[in-house]
Protein backbone atom coordinates (compact mmCIF):
# COMPACT_ATOMS: atom_id res chain seq x y z
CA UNK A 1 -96.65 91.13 -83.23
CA UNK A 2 -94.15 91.07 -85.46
CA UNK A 3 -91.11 93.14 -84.23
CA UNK A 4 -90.65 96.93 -85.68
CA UNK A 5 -87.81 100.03 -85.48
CA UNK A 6 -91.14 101.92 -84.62
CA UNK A 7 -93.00 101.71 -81.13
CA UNK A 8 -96.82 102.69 -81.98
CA UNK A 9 -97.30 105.54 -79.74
CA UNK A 10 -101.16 106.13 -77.85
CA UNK A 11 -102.16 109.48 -76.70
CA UNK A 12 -102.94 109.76 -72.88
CA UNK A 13 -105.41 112.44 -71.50
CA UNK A 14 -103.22 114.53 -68.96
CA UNK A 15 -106.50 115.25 -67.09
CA UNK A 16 -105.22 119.09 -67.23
CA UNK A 17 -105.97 122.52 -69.74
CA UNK A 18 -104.71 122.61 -73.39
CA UNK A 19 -102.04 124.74 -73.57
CA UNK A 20 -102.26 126.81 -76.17
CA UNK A 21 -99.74 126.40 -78.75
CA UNK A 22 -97.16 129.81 -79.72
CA UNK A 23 -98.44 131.94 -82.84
CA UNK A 24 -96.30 131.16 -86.25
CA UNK A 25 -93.96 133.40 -86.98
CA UNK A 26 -95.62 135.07 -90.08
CA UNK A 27 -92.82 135.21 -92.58
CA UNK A 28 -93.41 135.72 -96.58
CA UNK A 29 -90.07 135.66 -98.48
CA UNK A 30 -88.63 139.16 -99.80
CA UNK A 31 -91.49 141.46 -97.28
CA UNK A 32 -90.11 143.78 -95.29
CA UNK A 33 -91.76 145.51 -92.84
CA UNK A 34 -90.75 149.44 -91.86
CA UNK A 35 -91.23 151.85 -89.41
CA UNK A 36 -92.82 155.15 -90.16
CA UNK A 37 -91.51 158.20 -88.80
CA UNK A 38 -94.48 160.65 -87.82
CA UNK A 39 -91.88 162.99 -85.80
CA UNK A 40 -88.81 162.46 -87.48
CA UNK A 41 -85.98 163.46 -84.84
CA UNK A 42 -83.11 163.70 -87.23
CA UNK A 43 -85.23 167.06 -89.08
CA UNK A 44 -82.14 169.23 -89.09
CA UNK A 45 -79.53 166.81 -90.62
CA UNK A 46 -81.81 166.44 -94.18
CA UNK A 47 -79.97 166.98 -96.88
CA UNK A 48 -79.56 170.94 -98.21
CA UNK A 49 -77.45 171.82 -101.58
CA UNK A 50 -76.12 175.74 -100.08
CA UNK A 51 -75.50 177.99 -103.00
CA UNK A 52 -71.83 178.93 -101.40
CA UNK A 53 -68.26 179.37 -103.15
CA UNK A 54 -65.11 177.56 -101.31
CA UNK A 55 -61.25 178.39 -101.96
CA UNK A 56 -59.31 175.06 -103.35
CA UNK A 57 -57.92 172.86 -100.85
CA UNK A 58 -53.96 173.18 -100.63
CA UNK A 59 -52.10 171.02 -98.27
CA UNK A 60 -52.21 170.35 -94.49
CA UNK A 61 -49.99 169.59 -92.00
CA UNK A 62 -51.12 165.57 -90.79
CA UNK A 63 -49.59 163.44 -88.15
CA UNK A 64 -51.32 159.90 -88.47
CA UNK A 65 -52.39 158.76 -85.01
CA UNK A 66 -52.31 155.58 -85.65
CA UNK A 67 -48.68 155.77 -85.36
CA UNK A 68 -48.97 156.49 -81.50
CA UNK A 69 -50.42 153.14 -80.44
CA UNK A 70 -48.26 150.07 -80.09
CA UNK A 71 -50.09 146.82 -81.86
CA UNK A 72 -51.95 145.64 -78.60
CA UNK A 73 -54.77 147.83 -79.20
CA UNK A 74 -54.48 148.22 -75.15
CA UNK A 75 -56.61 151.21 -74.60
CA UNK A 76 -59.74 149.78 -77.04
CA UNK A 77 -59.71 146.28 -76.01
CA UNK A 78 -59.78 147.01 -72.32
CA UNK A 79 -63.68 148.39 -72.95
CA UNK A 80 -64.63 145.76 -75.41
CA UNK A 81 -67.14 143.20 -74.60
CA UNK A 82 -66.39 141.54 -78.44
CA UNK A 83 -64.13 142.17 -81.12
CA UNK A 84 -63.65 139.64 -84.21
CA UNK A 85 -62.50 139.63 -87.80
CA UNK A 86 -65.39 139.49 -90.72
CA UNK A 87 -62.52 137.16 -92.83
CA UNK A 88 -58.86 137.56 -92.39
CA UNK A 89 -57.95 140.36 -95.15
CA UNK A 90 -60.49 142.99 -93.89
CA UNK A 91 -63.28 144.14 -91.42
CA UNK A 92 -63.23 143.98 -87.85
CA UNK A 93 -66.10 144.53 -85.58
CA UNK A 94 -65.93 145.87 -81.61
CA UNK A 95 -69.11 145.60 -79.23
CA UNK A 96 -68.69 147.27 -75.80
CA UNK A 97 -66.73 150.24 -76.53
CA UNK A 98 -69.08 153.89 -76.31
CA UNK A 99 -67.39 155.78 -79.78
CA UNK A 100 -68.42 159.27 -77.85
CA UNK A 101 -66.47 158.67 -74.32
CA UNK A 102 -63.37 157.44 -76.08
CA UNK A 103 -59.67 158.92 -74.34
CA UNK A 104 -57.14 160.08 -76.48
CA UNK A 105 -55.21 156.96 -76.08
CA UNK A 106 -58.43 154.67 -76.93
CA UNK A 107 -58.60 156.98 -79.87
CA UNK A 108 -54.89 156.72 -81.19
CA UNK A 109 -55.96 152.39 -80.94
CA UNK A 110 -58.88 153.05 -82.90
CA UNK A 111 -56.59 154.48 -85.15
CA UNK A 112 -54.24 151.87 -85.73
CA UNK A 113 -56.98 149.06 -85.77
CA UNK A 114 -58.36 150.95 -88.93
CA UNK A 115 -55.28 151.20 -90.56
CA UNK A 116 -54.35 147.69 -90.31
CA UNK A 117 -58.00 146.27 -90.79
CA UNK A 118 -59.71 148.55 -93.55
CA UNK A 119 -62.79 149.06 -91.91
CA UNK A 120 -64.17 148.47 -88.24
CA UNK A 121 -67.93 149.01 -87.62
CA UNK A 122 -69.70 149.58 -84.50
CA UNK A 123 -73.03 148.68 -83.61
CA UNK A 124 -75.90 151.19 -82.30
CA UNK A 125 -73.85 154.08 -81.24
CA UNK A 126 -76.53 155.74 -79.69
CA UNK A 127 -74.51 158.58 -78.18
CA UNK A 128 -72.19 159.48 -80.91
CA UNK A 129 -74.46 162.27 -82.32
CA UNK A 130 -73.50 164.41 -85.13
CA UNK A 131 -70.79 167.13 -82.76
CA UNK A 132 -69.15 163.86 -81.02
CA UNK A 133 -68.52 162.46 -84.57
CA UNK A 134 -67.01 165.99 -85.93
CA UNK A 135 -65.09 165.71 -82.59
CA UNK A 136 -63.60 162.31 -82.79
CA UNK A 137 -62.66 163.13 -86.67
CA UNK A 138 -60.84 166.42 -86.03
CA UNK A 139 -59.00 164.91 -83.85
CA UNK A 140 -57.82 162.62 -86.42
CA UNK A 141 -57.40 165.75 -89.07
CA UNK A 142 -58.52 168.51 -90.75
CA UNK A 143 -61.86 167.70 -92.17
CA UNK A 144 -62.98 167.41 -95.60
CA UNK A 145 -66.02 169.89 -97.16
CA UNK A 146 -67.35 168.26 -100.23
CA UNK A 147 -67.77 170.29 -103.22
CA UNK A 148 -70.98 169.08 -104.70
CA UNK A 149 -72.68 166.66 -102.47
CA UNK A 150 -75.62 167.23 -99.96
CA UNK A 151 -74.84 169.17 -96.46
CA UNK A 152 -77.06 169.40 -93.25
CA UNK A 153 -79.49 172.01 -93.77
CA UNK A 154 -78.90 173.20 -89.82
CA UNK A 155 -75.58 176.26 -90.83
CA UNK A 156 -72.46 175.73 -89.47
CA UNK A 157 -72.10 171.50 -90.46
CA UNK A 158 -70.54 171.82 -93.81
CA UNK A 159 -67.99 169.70 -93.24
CA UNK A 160 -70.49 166.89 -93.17
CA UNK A 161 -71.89 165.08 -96.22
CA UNK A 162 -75.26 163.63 -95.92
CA UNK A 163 -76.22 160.02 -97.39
CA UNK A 164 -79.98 160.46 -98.46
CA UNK A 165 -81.82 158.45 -100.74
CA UNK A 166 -85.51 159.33 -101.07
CA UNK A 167 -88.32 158.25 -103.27
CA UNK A 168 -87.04 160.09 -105.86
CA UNK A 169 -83.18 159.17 -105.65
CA UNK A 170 -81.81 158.27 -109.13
CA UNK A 171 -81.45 154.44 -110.27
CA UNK A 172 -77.59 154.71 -110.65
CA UNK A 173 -77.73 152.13 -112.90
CA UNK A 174 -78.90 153.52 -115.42
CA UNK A 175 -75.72 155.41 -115.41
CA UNK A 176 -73.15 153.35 -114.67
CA UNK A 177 -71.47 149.56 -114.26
CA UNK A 178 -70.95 148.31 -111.25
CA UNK A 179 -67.58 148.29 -111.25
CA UNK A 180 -67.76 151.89 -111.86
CA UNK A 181 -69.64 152.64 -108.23
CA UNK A 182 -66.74 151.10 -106.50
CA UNK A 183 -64.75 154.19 -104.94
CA UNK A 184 -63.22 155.69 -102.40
CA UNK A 185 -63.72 159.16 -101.28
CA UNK A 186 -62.42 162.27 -103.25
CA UNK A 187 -59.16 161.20 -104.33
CA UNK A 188 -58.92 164.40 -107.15
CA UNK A 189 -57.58 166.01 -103.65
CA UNK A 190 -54.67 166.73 -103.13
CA UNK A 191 -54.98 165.56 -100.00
CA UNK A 192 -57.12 162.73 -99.67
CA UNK A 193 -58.75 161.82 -96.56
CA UNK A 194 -57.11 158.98 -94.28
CA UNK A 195 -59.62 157.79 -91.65
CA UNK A 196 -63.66 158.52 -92.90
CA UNK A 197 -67.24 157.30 -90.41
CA UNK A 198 -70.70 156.89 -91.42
CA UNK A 199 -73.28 156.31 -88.94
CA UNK A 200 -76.59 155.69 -90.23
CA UNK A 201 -79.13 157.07 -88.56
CA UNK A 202 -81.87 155.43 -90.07
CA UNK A 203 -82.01 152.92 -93.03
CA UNK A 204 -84.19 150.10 -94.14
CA UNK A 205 -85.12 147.31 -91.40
CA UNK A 206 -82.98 144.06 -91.43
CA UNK A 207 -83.25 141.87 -94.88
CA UNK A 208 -84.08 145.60 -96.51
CA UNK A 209 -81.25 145.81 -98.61
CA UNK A 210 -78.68 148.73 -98.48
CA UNK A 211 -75.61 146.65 -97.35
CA UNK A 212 -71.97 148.08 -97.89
CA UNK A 213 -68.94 146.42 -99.44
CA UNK A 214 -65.34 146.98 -98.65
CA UNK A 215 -61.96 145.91 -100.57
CA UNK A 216 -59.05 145.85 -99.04
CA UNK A 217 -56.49 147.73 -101.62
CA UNK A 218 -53.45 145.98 -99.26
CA UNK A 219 -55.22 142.50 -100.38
CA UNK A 220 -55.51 143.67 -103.92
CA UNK A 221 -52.01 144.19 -104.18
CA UNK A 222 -50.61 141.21 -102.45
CA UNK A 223 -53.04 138.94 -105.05
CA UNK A 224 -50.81 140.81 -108.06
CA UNK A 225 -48.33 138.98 -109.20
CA UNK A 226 -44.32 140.39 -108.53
CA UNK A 227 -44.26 141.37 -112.11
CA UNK A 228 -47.08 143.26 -112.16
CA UNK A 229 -46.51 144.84 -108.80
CA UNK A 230 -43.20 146.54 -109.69
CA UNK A 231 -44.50 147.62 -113.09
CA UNK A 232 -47.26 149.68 -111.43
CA UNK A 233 -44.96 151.04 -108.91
CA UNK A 234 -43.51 153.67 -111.30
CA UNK A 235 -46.63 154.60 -112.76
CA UNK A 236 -49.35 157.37 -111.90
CA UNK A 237 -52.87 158.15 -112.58
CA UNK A 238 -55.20 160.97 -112.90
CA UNK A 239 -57.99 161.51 -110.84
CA UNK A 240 -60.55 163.77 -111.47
CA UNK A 241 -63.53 165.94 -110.18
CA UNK A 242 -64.84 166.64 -113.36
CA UNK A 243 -67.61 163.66 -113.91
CA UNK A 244 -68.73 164.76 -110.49
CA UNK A 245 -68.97 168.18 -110.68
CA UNK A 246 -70.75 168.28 -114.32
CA UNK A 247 -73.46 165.63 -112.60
CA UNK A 248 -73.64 168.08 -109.86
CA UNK A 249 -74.54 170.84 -112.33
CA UNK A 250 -76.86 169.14 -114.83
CA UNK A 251 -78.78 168.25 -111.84
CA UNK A 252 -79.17 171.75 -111.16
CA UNK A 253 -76.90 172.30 -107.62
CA UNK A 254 -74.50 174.22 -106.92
CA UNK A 255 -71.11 173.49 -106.96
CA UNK A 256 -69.21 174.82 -104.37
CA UNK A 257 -65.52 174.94 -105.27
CA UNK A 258 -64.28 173.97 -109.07
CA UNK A 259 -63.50 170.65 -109.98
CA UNK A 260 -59.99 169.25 -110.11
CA UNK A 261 -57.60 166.79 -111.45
CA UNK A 262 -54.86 165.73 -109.32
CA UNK A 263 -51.96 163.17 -110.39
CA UNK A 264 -51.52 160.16 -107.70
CA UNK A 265 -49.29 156.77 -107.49
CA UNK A 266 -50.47 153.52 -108.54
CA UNK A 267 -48.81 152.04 -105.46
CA UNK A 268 -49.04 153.37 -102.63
CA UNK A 269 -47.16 152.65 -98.26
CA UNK A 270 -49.64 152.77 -95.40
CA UNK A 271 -47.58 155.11 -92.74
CA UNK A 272 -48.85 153.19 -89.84
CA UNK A 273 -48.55 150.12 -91.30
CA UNK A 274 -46.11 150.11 -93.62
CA UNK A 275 -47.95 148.17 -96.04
CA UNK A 276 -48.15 148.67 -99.86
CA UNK A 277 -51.53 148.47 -101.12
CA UNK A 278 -53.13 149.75 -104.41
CA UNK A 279 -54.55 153.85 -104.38
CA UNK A 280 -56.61 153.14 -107.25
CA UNK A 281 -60.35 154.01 -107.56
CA UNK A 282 -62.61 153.35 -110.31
CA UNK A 283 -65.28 156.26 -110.18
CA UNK A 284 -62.53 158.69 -110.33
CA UNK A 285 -59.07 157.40 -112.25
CA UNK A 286 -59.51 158.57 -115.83
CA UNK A 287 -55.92 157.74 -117.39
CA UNK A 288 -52.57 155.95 -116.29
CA UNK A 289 -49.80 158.46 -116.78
CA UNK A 290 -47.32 157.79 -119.82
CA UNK A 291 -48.62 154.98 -121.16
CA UNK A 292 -50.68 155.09 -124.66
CA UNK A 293 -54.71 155.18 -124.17
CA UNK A 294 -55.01 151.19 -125.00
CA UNK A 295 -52.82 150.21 -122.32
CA UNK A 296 -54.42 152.59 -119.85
CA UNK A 297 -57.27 151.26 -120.26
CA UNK A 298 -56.35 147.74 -120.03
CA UNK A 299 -54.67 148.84 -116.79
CA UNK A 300 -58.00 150.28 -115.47
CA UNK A 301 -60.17 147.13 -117.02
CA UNK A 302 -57.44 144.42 -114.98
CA UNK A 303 -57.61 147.04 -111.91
CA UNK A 304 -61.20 147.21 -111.55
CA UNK A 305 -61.94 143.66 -111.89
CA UNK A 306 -59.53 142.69 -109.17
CA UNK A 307 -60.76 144.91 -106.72
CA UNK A 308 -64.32 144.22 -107.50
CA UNK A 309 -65.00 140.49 -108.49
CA UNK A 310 -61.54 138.91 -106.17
CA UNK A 311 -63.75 138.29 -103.39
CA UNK A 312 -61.65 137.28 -100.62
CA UNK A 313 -60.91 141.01 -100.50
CA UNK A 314 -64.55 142.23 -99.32
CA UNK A 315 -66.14 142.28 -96.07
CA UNK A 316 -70.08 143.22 -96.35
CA UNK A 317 -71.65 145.17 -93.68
CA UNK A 318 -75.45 145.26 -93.15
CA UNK A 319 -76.43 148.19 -91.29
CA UNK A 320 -78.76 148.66 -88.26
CA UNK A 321 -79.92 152.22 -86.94
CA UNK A 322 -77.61 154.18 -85.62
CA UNK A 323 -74.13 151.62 -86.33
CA UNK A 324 -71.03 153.29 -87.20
CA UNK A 325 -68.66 152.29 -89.78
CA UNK A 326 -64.88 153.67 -89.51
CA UNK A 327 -62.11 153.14 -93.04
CA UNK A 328 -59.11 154.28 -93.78
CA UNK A 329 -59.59 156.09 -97.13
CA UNK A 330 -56.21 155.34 -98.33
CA UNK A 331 -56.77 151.51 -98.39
CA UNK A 332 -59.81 150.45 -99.24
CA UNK A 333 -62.89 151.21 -101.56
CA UNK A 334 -66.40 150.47 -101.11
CA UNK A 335 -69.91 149.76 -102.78
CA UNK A 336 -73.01 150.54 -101.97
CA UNK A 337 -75.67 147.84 -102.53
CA UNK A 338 -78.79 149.83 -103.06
CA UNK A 339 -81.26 146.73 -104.23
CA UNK A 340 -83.74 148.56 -101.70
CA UNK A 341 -84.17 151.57 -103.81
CA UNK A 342 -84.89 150.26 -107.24
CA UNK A 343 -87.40 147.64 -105.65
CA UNK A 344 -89.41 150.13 -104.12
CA UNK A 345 -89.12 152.76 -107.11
CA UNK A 346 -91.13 150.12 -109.66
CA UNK A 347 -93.57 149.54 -106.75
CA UNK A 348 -93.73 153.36 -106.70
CA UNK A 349 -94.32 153.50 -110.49
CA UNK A 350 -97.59 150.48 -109.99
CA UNK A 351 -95.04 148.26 -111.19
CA UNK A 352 -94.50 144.72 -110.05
CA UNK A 353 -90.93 143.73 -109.34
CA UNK A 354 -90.27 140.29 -110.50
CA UNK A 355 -89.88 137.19 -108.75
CA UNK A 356 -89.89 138.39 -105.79
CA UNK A 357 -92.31 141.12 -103.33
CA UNK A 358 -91.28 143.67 -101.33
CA UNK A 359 -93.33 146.17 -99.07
CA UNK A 360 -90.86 149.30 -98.61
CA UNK A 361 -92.49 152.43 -98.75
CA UNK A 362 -90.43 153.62 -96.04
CA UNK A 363 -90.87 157.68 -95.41
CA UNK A 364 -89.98 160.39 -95.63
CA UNK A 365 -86.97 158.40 -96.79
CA UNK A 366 -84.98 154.98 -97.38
CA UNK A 367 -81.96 155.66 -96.03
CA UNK A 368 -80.23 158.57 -94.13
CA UNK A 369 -76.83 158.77 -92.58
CA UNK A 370 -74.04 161.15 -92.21
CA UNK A 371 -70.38 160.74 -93.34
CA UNK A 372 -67.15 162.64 -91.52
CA UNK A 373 -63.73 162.73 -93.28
């Protein structure tokens, strides 16, 4: 026979039983399945619009905790299984550490690690319920009561907003760009919030869309040139309620203490860090201070489309039930990819989303999660 790279191979009889052979995963690209919630447990944290009146916010004394801890994070890391950087400008994630039995000086570290990463997320806090999550951010400040947005219908959480999107939840695109939806929280305030968690409680299964994108503001800066970094230094801009609380209004709720436009820097120093890094914030910045309307606006066009499209400033998240997300509010802003929500509103309406299938259809709702500042 003439020589070969391939031996023929002959089946031999073992002389024992088949063994039957492991099922196929079934798999069919862009189908995701959900679980149904008969008894949902999470009943008294649905969203409620309470037809209340609120004084304006003044000022608040604030001592930043991060500036307790040293850099060695000793406290946090002792409990940690895991902890490791999503890419080297932002996002940090810790596995092992219990967010509800944290001491003081665990607390001060998680703190710090916020400050100087942007955002650190937890994975399936099961124990940090709604009270241990007020807890952990009083402790960090005074906490923030939206104006217009959705509260827990059980009295006494106002100081919580609820994330809801049901089957009805409007396509924000329809509304506005992209870049637009890239925020961070409430900055009309006077006082801004520093450190802000979400925990969702309940969201689409894995692959089911609803991921979250951060930008590092610190990053955004450092990728401006020197030029262009001490221009914006002297200037201001105005950020404003307004657009919020008219959308709150046309929609028929309440809003619960009048809009307002505040007057912020451009540029602005971490206090535990001591980093500069950009305070600006597309959904909310309506006007550069003391420069003519063209060059405002080419100010807020250059802005936006460094913090949204430079990409080596974002670290994406994809949630799992009950994972916790913790940002410091003063250096980063986020987007909410909400694919999930106009997929399943053409399947709602009998029509067929293109190129691609998806089986959501997840009730009562997509996505529900509560938000502390």
């Amino acid at each position: 026979m003439t020589p070969s790279l391939e031996e023929p191979v002959h089946p031999q009889s073992q002389g024992g039983p088949l063994i039957a052979k492991e099922p196929t995963l079934l798999y069919e690209p862009g189908w995701t399945v959900v679980e149904d919630h008969e008894k949902y447990p999470y009943d008294d944290l649905l969203p409620s619009f309470p037809n209340i009146s609120w004084d304006p916010i003044g000022k608040v004394p604030y001592h930043d905790k991060g500036i307790l801890e040293d850099e060695k994070f000793s406290g946090l890391l002792d409990a940690a299984t895991d902890i490791f950087d999503y890419n080297p400008k932002i996002g940090t994630e810790v596995h092992g550490v219990n967010l509800a039995k944290l001491t003081d000086n665990q607390r001060n570290a998680l703190a710090r690690l916020i400050a100087i990463r942007g955002v650190v997320f937890f994975r399936a806090q099961d124990d940090f319920d709604i009270e241990a999550q007020r807890d952990l951010g009083r402790y960090f400040g005074t906490l923030h009561r939206h104006a217009t947005t959705a509260v827990p219908k059980k009295a006494g959480l106002e100081d919580v907003h609820v994330v809801y999107t049901g089957d009805y939840s409007v396509d924000q695109r329809a509304l506005f760009s992209p870049s637009f939806l890239w925020h961070s929280d409430v900055t009309y305030e006077v006082q801004p919030p520093s450190y802000t968690s979400l925990k969702v409680l309940t969201g689409p299964p894995r692959g089911g869309g609803g991921d979250t994108l951060w930008s590092s503001q610190y990053a955004a800066y450092d990728a401006l040139s020197p030029h262009m970094q001490t221009y914006l230094k002297g200037l201001t801009a105005l950020h404003s309620a307004d657009m919020q609380a008219d959308g709150s209004r046309a929609a028929g709720r309440p809003v619960r203490r009048e809009p307002i436009t505040t007057k912020h820097p451009l540029i602005r120093t971490n206090p535990v860090t001591g980093w500069n890094s950009l305070f600006f914030n597309p959904g909310f910045i309506t006007k550069i201070v003391g420069v003519p309307k063209l060059e405002s606006d080419a100010i807020i066009n250059y802005l936006s489309s460094v913090v949204v499209t430079t990409q080596e400033l974002h670290a994406r998240f994809q949630w799992g039930k009950n994972d916790v997300a913790f940002w410091d509010n003063r250096s980063t802003v986020r987007f909410s990819v909400s694919l999930y929500i106009y997929d399943l509103l053409e399947l709602l309406s009998d029509l067929k989303p293109k190129n691609h299938t998806a089986s959501y259809g997840f009730t009562p709702h997509r996505r529900h999660a509560v938000r502390v500042a």
